[in-house]
Protein backbone atom coordinates (compact mmCIF):
# COMPACT_ATOMS: atom_id res chain seq x y z
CA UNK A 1 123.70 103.64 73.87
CA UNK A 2 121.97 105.72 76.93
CA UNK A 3 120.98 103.31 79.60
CA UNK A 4 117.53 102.64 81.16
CA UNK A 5 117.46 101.26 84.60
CA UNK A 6 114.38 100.10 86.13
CA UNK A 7 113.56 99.78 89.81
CA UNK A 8 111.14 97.28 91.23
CA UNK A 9 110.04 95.78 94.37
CA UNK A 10 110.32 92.06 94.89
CA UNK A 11 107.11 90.42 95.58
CA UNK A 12 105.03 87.84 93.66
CA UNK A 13 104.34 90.21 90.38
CA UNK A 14 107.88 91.24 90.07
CA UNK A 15 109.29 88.05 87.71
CA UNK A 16 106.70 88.77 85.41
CA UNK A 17 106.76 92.84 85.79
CA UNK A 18 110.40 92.37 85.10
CA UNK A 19 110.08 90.59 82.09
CA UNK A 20 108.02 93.17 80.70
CA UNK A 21 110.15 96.04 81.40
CA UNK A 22 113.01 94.39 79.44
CA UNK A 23 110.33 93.79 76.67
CA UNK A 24 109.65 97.32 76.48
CA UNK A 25 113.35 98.23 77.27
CA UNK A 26 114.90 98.60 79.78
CA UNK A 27 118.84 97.68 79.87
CA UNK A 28 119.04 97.07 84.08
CA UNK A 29 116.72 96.25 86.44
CA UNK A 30 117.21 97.37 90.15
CA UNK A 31 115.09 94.71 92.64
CA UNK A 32 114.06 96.60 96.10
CA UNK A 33 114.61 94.44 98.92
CA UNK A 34 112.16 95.89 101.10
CA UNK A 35 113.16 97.60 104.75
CA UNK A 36 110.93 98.14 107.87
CA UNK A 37 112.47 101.97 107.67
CA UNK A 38 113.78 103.24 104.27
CA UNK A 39 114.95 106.34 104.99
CA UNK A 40 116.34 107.06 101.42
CA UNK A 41 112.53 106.31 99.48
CA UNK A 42 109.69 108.71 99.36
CA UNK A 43 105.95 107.43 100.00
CA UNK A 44 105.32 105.00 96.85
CA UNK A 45 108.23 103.17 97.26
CA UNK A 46 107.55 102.83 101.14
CA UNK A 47 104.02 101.52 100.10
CA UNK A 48 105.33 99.03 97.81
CA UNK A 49 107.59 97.56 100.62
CA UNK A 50 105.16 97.78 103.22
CA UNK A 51 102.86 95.62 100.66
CA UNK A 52 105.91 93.67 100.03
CA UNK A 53 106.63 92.77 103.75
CA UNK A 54 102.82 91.97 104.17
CA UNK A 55 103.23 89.04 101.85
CA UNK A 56 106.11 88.00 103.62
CA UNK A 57 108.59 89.22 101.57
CA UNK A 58 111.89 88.50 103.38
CA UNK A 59 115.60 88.05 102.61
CA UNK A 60 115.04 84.52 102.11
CA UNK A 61 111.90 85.08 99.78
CA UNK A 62 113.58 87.91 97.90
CA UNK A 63 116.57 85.96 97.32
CA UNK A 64 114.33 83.20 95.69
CA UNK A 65 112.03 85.79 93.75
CA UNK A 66 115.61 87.16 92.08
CA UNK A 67 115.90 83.79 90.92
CA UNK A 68 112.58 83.42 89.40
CA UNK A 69 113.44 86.83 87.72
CA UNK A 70 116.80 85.66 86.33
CA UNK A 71 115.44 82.91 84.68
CA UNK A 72 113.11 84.91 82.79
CA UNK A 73 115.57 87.84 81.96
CA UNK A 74 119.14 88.12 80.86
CA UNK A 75 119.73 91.98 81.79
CA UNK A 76 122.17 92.87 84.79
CA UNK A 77 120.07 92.13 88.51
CA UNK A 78 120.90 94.81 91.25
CA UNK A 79 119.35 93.87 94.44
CA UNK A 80 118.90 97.28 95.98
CA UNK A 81 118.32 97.23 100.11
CA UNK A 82 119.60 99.06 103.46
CA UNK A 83 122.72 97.44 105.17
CA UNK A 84 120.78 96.49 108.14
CA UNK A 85 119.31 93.47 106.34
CA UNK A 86 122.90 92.76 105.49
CA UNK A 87 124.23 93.22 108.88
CA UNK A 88 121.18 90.65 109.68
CA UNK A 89 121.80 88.16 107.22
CA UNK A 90 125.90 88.30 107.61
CA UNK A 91 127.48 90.62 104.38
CA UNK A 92 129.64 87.93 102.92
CA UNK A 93 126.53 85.24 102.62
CA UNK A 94 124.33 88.14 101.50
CA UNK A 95 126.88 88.52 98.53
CA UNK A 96 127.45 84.99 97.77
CA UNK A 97 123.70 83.85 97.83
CA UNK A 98 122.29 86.88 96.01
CA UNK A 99 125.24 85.89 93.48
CA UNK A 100 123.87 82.52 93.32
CA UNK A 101 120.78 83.81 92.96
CA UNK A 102 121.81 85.54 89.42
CA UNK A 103 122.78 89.60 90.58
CA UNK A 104 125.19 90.80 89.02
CA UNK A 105 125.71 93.80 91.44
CA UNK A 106 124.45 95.49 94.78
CA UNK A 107 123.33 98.78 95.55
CA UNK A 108 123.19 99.27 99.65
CA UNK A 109 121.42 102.79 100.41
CA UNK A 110 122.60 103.55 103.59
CA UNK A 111 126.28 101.58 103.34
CA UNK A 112 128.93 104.60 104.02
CA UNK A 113 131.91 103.96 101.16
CA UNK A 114 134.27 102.66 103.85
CA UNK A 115 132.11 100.22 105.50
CA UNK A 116 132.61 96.79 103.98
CA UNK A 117 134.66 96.97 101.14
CA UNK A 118 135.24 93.76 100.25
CA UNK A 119 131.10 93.64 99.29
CA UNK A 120 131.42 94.60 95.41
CA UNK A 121 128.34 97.55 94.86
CA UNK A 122 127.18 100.50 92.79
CA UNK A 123 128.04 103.50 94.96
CA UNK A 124 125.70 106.26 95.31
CA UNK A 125 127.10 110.74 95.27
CA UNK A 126 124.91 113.30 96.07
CA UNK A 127 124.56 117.14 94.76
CA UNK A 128 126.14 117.16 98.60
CA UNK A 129 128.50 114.40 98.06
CA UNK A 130 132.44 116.54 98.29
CA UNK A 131 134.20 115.57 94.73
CA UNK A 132 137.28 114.05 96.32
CA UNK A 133 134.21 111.53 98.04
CA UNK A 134 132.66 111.58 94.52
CA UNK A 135 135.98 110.71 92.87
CA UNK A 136 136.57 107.84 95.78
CA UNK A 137 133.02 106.29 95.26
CA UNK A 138 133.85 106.00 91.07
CA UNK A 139 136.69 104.13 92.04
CA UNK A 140 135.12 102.62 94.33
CA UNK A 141 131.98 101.90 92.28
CA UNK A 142 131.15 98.48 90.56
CA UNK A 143 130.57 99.49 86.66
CA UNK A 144 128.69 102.72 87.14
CA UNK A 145 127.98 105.47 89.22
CA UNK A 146 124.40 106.40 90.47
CA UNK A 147 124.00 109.88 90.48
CA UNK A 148 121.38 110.66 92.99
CA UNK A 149 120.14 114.24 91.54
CA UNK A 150 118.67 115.85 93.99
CA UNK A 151 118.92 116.11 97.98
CA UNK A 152 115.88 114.27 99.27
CA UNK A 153 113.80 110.98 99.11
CA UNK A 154 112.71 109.27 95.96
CA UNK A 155 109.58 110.00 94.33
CA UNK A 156 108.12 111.64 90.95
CA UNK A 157 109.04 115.34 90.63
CA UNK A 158 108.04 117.98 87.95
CA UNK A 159 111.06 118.47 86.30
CA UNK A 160 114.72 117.14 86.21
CA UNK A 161 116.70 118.62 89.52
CA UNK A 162 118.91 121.53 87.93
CA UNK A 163 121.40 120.08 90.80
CA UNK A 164 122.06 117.33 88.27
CA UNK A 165 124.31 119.57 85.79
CA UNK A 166 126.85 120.45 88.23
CA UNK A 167 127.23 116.87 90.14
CA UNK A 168 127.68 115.66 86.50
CA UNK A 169 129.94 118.11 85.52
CA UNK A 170 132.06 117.46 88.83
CA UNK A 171 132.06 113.63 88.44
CA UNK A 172 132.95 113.71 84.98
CA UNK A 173 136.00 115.70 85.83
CA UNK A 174 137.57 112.83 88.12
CA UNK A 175 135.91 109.64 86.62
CA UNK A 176 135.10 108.13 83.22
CA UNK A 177 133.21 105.35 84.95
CA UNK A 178 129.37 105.76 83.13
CA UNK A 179 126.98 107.87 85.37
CA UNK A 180 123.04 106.94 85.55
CA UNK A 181 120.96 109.84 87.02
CA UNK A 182 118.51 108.98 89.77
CA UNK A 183 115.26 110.36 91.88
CA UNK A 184 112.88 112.44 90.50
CA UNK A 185 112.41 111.09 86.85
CA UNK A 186 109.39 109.68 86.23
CA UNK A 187 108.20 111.01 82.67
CA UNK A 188 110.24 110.85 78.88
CA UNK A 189 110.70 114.12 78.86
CA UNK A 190 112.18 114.38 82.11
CA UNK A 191 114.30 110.89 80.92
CA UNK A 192 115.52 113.03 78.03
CA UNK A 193 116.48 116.06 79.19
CA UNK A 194 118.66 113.67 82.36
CA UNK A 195 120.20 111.01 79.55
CA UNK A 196 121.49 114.39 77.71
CA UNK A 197 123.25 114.63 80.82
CA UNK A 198 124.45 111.62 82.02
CA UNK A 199 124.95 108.62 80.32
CA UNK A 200 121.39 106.96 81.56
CA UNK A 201 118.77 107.00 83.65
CA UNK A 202 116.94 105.33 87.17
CA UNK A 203 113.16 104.99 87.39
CA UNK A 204 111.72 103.93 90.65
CA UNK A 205 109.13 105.49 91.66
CA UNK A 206 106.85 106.25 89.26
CA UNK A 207 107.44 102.65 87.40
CA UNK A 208 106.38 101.25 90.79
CA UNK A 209 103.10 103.10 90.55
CA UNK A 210 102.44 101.86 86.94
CA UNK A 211 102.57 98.79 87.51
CA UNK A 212 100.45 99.01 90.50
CA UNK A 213 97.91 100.33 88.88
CA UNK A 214 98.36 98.87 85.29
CA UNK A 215 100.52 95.35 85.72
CA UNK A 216 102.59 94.46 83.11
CA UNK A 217 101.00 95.68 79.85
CA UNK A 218 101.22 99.30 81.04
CA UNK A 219 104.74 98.77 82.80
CA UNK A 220 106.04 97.84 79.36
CA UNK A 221 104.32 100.76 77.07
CA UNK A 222 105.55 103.22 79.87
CA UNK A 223 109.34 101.87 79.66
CA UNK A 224 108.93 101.94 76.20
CA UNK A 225 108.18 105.17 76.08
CA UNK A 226 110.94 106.31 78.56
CA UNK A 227 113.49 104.01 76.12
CA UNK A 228 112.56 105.94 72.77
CA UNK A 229 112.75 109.30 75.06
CA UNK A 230 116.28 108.16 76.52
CA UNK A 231 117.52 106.99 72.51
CA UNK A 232 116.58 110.36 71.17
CA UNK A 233 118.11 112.63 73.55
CA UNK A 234 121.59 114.56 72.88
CA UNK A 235 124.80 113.23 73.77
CA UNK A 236 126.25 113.14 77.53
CA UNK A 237 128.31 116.27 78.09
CA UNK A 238 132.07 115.52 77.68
C-alpha cells in the first residue's frame, strides 16, 4: 500500500491534530521542531513555527508534546528539525530522548550525509542531488527515502514538479529502499499523480494550513481525501 505522510508542527493542538490525521489516514506523521531560520520551508510552515516558538515551543517542550502524541497514536513519529538545535542540545541525547519520547526516526533538513552518522535518519535527494549521492543517501537512509521533488522551499504548488519522474527514475535504478515524494503536494490529485510515481507521499504545507484554519475535523476529511486519492492511483514505476 502507497504511503501517506503527514507533516505537523509541534505546539499545543498537535496531539490532538495528530490523532485525527491517522483517523482520516495517514500511515506517518512527520512533527516540525520549529527553527528561528528554516531555510528549507516556504512561508506557512515558517508561520507555524514562528507561532510555535511564541508559545514557547522548545526542544524540551517538543520533546514532551511527541510524547503526548505517541500516546494517542501508534503510527511511526519523525521529529523533523535543522541540526543546529541538535548541535545545541548535543546529537547523541537528541537521539536518545526523542527515542524515549516514542520517534521512531529523524529527519534533519540541513544535516549533510556525512555529518554524524552514527544519528539513525531519513535522508533527503534533490532533482540536484548527483545519483552516486542519491545512491549513498538510500544506503544511508533509515527505511525510506524522501524525495524532495522540486528545487526550492516547501509550500503548495499547482501541479506535481515534472522534476519528480526523473529523480525517481534515477533512485530507483540504485536503490529498492521505498521513496515518498515531497514539497509541492497539497491537493489528491496532485497526491495521485506523485504516489503513481513513487511509492508515497509528504504533505506539509498545505495540511498545516488546514488545520489552522479548520482544526481537527477538517485536518481529517482533507487526509482522507488525500488517502483515497493516494489508494487509487497506478502502481510506482518499476
Amino acid at each position: 500500500m502507497k504511503k501517506v505522510s503527514i507533516y505537523l508542527m509541534a505546539g499545543p493542538e498537535a496531539p490532538e491534530l495528530a490523532e485525527a490525521a491517522v483517523e482520516g489516514g495517514a500511515d506517518l506523521l512527520e512533527i516540525g521542531f520549529p527553527f528561528s531560520d528554516p531555510l528549507a520551508d516556504g512561508p506557512v510552515i515558517r508561520l507555524a513555527g514562528e507561532r510555535a516558538l511564541a508559545q514557547g515551543m522548545r526542544t524540551k517542550a517538543c520533546l514532551e508534546c511527541l510524547t503526548e502524541i505517541r500516546s494517542r497514536v501508534e503510527v511511526p513519529l519523525i521529529p523533523m528539525t535543522y541540526a543546529s538545535i541538535l548541535e545545541a542540545y548535543g546529537y547523541e541525547l537528541f537521539q536518545a530522548d526523542a527515542e524515549k519520547a516514542g520517534a521512531t526516526s529523524l529527519i534533519v533538513v540541513d544535516l549533510p550525509l556525512e555529518a554524524a552518522p552514527e544519528l539513525r535518519r531519513v535522508h533527503l535527494v534533490a532533482p540536484t542531488t548527483p545519483s552516486e549521492r542519491v545512491r549513498l543517501a538510500a544506503e544511508r537512509t533509515d527505511g525510506w527515502l524522501y524525495l524532495v521533488s522540486l528545487t526550492g522551499t516547501t509550500g503548495a504548488r499547482t501541479e506535481v514538479s515534472a522534476q519528480l519522474a526523473g529523480l525517481v527514475e534515477r533512485a530507483r535504478a540504485v536503490t529498492s529502499v521505498p521513496l515518498l515524494a515531497g514539497f509541492g503536494i497539497s491537493t489528491p490529485e496532485q497526491a495521485a499523480d506523485a504516489a503513481a510515481l513513487a511509492d508515497g507521499i509528504v504533505v506539509g504545507s498545505r495540511a498545516v494550513e488546514v488545520a489552522q484554519a479548520q482544526g481537527a475535523v477538517g485536518l481529517r476529511e482533507y487526509v482522507a481525501s488525500l488517502r483515497g486519492a493516494v489508494d487509487a492511483a497506478q502502481p510506482a514505476v518499476a
